[in-house]
PDB file of N, CA and C in Angstrom:
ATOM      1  N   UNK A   1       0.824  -1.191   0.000  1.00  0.00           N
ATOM      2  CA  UNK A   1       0.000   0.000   0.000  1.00  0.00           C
ATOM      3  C   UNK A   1       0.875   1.264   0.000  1.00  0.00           C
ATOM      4  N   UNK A   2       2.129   1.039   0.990  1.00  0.00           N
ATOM      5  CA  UNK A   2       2.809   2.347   0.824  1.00  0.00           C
ATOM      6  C   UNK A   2       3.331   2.485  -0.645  1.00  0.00           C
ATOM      7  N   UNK A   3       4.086   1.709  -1.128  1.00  0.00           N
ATOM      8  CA  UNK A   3       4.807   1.492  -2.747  1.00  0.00           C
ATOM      9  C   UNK A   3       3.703   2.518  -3.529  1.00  0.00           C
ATOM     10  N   UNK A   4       2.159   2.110  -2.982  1.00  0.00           N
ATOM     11  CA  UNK A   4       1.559   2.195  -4.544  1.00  0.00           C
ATOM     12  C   UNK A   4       1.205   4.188  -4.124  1.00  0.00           C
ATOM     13  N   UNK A   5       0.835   4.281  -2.614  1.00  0.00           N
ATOM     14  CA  UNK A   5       0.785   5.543  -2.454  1.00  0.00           C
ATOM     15  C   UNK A   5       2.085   6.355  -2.731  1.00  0.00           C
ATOM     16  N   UNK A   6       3.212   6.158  -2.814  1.00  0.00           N
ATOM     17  CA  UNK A   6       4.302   6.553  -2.746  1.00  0.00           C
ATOM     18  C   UNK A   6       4.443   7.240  -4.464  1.00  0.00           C
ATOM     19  N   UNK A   7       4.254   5.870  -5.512  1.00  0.00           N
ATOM     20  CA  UNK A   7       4.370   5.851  -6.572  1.00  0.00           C
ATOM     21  C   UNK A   7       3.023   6.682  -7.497  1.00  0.00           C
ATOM     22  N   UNK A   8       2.032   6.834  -6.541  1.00  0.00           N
ATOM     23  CA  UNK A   8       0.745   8.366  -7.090  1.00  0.00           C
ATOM     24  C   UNK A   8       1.644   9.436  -6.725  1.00  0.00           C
ATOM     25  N   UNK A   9       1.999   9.498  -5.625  1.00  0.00           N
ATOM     26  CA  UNK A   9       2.723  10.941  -5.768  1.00  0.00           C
ATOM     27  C   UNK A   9       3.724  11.365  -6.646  1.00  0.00           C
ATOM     28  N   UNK A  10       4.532  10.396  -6.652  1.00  0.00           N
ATOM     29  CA  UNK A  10       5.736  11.083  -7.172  1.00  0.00           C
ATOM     30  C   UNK A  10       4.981  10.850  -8.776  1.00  0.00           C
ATOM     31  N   UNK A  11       4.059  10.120  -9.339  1.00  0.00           N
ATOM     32  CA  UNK A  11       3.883  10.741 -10.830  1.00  0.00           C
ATOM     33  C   UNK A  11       2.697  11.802 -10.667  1.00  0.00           C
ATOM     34  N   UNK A  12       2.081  12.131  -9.962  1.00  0.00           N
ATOM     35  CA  UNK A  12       1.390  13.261  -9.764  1.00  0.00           C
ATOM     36  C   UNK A  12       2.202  14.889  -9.749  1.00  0.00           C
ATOM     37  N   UNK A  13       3.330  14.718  -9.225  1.00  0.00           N
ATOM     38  CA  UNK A  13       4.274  15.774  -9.004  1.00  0.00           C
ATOM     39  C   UNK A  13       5.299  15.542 -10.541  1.00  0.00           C
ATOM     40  N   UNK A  14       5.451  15.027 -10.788  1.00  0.00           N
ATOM     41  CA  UNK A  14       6.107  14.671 -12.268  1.00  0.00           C
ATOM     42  C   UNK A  14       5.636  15.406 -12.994  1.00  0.00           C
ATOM     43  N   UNK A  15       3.719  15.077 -13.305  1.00  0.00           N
ATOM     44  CA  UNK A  15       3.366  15.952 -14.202  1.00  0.00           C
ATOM     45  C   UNK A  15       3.334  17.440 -13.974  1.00  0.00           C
ATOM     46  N   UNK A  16       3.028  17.678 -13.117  1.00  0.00           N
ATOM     47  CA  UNK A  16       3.211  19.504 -13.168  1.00  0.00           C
ATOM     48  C   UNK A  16       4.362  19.752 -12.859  1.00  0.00           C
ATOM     49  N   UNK A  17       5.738  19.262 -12.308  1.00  0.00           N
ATOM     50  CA  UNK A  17       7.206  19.891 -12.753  1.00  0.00           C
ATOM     51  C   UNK A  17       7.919  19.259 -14.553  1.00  0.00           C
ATOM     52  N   UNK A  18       7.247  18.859 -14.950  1.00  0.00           N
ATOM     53  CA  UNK A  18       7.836  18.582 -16.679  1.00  0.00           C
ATOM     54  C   UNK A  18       6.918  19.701 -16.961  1.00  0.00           C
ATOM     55  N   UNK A  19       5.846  20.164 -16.847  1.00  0.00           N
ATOM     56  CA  UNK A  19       5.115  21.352 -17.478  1.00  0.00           C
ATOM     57  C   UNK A  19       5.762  22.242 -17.533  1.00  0.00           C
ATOM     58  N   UNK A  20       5.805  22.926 -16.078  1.00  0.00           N
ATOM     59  CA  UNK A  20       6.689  24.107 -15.492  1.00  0.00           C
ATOM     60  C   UNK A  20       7.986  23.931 -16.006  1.00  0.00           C
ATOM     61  N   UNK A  21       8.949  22.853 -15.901  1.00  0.00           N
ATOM     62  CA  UNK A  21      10.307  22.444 -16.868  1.00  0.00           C
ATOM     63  C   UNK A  21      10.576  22.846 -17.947  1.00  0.00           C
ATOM     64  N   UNK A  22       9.352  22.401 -18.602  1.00  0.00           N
ATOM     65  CA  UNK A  22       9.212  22.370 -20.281  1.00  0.00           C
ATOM     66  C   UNK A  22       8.668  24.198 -21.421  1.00  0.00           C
ATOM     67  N   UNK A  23       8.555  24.222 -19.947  1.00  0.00           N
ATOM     68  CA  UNK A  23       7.708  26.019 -20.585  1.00  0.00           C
ATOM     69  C   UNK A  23       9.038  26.850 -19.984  1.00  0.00           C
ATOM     70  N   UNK A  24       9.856  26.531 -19.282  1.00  0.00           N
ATOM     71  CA  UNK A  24      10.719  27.618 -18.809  1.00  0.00           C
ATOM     72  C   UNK A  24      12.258  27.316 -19.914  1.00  0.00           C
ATOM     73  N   UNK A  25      12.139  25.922 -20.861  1.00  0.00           N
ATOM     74  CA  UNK A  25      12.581  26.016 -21.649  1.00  0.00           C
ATOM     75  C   UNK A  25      13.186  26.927 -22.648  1.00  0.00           C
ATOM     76  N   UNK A  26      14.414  27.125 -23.581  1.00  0.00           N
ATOM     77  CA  UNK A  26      14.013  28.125 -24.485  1.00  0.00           C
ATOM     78  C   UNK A  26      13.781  27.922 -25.698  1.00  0.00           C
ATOM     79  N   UNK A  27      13.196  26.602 -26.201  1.00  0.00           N
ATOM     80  CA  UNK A  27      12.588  26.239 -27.643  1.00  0.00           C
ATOM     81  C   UNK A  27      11.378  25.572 -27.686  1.00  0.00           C
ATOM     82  N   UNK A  28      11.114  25.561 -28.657  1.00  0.00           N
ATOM     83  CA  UNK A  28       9.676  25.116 -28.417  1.00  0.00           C
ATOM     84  C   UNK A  28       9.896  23.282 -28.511  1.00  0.00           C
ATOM     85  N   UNK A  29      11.007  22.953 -29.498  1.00  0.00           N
ATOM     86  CA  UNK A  29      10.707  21.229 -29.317  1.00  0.00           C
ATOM     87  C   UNK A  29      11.208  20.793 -27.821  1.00  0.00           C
ATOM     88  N   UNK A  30      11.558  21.704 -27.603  1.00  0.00           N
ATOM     89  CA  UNK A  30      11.839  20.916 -25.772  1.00  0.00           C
ATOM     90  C   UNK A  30      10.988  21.245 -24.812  1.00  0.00           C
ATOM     91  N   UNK A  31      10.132  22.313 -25.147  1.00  0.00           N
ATOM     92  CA  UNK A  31       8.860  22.407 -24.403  1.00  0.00           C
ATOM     93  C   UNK A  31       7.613  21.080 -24.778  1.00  0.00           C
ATOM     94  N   UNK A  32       7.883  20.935 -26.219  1.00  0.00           N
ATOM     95  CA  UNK A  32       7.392  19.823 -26.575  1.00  0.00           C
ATOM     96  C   UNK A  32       7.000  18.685 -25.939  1.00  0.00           C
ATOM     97  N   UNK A  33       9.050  18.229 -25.635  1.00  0.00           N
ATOM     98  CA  UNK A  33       9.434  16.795 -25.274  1.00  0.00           C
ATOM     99  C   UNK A  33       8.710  16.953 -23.959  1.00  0.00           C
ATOM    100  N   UNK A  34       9.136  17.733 -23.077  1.00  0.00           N
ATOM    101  CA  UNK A  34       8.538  17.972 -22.138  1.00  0.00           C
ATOM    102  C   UNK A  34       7.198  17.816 -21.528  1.00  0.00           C
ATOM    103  N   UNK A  35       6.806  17.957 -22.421  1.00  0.00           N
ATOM    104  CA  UNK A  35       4.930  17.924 -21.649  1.00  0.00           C
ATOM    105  C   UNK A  35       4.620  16.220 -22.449  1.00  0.00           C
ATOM    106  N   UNK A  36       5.906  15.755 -23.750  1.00  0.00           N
ATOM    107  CA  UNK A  36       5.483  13.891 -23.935  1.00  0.00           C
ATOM    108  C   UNK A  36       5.579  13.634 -22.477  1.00  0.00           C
ATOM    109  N   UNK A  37       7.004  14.196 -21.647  1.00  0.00           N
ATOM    110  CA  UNK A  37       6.909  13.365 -20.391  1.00  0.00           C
ATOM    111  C   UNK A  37       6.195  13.428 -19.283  1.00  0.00           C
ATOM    112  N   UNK A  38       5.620  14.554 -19.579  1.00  0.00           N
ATOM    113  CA  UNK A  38       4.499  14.814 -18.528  1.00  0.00           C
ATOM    114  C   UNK A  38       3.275  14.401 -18.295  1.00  0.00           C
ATOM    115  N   UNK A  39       2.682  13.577 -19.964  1.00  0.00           N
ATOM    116  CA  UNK A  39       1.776  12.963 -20.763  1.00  0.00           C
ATOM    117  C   UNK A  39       2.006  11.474 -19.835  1.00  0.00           C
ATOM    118  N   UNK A  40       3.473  11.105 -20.410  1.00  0.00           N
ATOM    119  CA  UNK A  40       3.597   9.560 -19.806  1.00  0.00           C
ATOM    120  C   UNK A  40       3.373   9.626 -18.201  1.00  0.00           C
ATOM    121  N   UNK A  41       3.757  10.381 -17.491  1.00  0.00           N
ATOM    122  CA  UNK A  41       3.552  10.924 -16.459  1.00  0.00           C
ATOM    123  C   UNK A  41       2.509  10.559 -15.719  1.00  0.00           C
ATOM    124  N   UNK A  42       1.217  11.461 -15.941  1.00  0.00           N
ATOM    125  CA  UNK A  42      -0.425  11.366 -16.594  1.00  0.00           C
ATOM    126  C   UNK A  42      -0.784   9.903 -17.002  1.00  0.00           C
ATOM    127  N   UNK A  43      -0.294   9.260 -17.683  1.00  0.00           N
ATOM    128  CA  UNK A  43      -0.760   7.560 -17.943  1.00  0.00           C
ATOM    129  C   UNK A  43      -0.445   7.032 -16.805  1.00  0.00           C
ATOM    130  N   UNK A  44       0.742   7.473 -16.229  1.00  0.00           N
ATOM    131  CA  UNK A  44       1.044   6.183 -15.093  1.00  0.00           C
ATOM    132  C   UNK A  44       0.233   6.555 -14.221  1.00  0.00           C
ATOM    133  N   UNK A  45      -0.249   8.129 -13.648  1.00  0.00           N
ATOM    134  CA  UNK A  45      -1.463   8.233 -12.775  1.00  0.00           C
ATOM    135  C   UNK A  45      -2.634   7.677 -12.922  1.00  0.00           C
ATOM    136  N   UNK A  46      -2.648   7.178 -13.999  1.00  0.00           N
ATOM    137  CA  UNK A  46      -4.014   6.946 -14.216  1.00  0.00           C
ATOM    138  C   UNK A  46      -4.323   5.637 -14.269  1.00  0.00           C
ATOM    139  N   UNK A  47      -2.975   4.353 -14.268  1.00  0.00           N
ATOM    140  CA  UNK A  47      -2.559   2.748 -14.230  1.00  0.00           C
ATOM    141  C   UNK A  47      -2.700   3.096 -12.636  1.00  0.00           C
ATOM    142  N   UNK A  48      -2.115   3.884 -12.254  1.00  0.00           N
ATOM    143  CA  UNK A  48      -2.297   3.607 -10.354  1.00  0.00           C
ATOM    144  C   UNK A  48      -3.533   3.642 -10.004  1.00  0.00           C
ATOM    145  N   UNK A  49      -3.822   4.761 -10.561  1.00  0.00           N
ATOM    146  CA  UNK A  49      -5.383   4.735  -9.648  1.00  0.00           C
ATOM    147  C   UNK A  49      -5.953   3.633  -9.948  1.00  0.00           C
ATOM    148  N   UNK A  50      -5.893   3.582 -11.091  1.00  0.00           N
ATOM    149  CA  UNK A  50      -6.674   2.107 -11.188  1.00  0.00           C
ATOM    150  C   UNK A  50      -6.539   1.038 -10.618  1.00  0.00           C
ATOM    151  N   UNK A  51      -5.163   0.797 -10.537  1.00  0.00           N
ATOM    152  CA  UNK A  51      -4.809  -0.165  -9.366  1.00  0.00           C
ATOM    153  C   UNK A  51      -5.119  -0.209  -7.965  1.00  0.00           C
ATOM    154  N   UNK A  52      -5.008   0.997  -8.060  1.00  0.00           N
ATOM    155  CA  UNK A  52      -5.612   1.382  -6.175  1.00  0.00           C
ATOM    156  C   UNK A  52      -7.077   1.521  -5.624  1.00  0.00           C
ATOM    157  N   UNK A  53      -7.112   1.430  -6.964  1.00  0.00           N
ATOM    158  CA  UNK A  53      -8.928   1.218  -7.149  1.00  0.00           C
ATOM    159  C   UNK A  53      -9.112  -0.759  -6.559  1.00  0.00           C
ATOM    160  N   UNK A  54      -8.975  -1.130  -7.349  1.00  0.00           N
ATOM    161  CA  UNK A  54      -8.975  -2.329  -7.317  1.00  0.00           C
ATOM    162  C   UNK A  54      -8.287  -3.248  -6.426  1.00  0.00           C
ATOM    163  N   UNK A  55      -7.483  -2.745  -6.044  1.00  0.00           N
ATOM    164  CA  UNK A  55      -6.844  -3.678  -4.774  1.00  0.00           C
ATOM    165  C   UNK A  55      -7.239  -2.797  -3.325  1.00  0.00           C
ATOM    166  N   UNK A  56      -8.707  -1.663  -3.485  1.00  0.00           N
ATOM    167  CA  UNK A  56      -9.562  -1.672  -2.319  1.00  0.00           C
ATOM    168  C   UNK A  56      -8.482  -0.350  -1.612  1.00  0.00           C
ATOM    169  N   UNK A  57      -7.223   0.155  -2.375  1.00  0.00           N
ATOM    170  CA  UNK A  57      -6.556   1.295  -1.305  1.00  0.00           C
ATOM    171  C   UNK A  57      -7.780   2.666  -0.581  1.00  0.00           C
ATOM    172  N   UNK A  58      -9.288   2.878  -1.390  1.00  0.00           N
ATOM    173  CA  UNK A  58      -9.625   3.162  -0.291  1.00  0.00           C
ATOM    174  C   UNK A  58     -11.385   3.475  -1.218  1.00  0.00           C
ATOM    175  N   UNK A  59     -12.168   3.899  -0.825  1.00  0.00           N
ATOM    176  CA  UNK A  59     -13.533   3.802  -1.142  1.00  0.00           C
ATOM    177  C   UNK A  59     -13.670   3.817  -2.593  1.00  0.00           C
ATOM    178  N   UNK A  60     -14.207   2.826  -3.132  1.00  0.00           N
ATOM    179  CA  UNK A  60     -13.944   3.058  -4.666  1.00  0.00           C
ATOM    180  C   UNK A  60     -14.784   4.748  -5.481  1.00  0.00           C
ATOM    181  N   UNK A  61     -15.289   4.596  -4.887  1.00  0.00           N
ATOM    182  CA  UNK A  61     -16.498   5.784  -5.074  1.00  0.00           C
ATOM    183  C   UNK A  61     -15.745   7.153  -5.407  1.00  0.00           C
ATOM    184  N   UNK A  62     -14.422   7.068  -4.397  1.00  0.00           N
ATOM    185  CA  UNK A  62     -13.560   8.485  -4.464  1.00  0.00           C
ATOM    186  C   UNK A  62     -12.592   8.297  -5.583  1.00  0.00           C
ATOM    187  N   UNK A  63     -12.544   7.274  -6.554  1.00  0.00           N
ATOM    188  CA  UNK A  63     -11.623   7.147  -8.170  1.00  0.00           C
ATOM    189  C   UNK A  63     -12.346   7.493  -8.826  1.00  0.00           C
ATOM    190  N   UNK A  64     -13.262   7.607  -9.417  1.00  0.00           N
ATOM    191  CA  UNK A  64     -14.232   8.294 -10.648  1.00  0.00           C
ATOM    192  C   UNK A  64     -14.394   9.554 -10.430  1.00  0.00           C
ATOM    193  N   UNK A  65     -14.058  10.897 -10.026  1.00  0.00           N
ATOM    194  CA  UNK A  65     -14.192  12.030  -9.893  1.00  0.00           C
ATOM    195  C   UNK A  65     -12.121  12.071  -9.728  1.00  0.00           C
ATOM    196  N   UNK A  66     -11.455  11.448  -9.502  1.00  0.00           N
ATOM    197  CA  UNK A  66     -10.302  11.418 -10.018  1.00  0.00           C
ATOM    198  C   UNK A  66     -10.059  11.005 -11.223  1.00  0.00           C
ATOM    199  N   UNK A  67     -10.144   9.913 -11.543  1.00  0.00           N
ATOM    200  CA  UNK A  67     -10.206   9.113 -12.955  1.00  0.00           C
ATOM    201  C   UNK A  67     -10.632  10.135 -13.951  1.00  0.00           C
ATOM    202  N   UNK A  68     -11.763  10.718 -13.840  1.00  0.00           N
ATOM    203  CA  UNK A  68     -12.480  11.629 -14.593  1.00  0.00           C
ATOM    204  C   UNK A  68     -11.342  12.928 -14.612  1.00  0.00           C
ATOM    205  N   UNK A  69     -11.128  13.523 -13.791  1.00  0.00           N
ATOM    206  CA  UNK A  69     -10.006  14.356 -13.637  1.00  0.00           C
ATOM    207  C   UNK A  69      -8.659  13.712 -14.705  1.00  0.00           C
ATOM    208  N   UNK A  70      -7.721  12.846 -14.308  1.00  0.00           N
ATOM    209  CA  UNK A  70      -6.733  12.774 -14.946  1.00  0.00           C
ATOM    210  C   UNK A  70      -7.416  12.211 -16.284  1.00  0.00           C
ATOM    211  N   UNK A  71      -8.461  12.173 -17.280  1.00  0.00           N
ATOM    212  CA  UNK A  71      -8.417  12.064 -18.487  1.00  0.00           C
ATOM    213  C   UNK A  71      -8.583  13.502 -18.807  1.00  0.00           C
ATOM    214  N   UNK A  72      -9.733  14.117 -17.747  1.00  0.00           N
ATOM    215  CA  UNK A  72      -9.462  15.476 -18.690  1.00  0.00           C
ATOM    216  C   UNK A  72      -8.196  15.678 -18.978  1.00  0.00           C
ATOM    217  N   UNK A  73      -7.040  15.970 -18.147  1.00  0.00           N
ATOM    218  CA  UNK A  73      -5.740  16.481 -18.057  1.00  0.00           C
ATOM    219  C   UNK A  73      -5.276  16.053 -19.384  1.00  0.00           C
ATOM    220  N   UNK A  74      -5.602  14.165 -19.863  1.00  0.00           N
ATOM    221  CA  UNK A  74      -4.822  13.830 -20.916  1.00  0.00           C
ATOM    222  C   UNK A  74      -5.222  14.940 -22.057  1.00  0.00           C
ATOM    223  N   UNK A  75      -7.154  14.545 -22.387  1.00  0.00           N
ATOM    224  CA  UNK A  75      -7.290  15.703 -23.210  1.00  0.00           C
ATOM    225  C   UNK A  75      -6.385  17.178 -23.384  1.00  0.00           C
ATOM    226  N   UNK A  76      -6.446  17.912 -22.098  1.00  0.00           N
ATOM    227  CA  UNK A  76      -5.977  19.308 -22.414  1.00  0.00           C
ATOM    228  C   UNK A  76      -4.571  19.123 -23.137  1.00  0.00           C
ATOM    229  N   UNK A  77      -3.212  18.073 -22.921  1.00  0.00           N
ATOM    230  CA  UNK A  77      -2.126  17.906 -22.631  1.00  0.00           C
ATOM    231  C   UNK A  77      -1.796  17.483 -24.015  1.00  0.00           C
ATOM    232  N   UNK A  78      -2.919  16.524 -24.708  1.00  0.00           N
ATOM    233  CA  UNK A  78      -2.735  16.276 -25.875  1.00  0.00           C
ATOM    234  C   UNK A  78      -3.237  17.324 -27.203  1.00  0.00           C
ATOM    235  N   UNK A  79      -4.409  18.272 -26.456  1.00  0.00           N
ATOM    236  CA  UNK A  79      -4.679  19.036 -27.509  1.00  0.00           C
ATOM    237  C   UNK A  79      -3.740  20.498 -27.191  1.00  0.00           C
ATOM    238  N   UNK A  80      -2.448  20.478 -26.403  1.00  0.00           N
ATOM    239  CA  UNK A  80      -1.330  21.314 -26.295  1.00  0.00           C
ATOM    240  C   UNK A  80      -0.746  21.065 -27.182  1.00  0.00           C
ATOM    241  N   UNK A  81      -0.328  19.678 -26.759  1.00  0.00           N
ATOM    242  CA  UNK A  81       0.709  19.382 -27.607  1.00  0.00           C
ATOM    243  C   UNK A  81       0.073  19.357 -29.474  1.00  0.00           C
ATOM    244  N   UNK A  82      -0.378  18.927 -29.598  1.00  0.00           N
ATOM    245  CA  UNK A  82      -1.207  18.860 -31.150  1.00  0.00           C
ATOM    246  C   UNK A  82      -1.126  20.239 -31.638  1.00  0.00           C
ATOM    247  N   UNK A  83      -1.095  21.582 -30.997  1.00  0.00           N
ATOM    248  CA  UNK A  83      -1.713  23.124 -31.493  1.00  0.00           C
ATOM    249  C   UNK A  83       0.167  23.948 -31.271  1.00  0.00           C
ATOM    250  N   UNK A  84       0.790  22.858 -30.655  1.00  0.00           N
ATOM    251  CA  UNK A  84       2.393  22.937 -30.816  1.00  0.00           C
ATOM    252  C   UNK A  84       2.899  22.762 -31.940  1.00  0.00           C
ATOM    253  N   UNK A  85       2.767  21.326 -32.193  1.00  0.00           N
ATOM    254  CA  UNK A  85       3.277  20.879 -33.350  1.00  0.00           C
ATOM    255  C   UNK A  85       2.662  21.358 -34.721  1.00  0.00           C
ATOM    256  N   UNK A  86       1.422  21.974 -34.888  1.00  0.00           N
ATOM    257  CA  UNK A  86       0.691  22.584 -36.083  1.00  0.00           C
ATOM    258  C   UNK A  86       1.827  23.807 -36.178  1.00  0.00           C
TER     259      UNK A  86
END
């Protein structure tokens, strides 16, 4: 249980320091790369919760108003990156 709480945080904090990383950049393809890793970031939050969903880490009821949360994030993160690369 600690591993898996341990391992939400630190990719929860991942994604918003590759953002902040990636924008204080001074080009744009490394602001780019930056927010891919912040993206992969964002997936692995979203394999945990699920996991932590399922192995009962705590009322399931309180992952779907998260869950729901980190896809928006993917959305916004992918339609960044997409209006980058145009």
């Amino acid at each position: 249980m600690y591993g898996l709480t341990s391992q939400i945080r630190r990719s929860s904090v991942s994604v918003a320091s590759n953002i902040a990383e990636g924008y204080g950049r001074r080009s744009k393809p490394e602001y780019i790369q930056f927010l891919h890793i912040a993206l992969g970031s964002l997936r692995e939050l979203d394999t945990q919760l699920i996991i932590a969903k399922e192995v009962d880490l705590a009322e399931k009821n309180l992952f779907t108003p998260l869950l729901n949360e980190v896809e928006e994030m993917q959305s916004i993160l992918v339609a960044s990156l997409n209006k980058l690369k145009a």
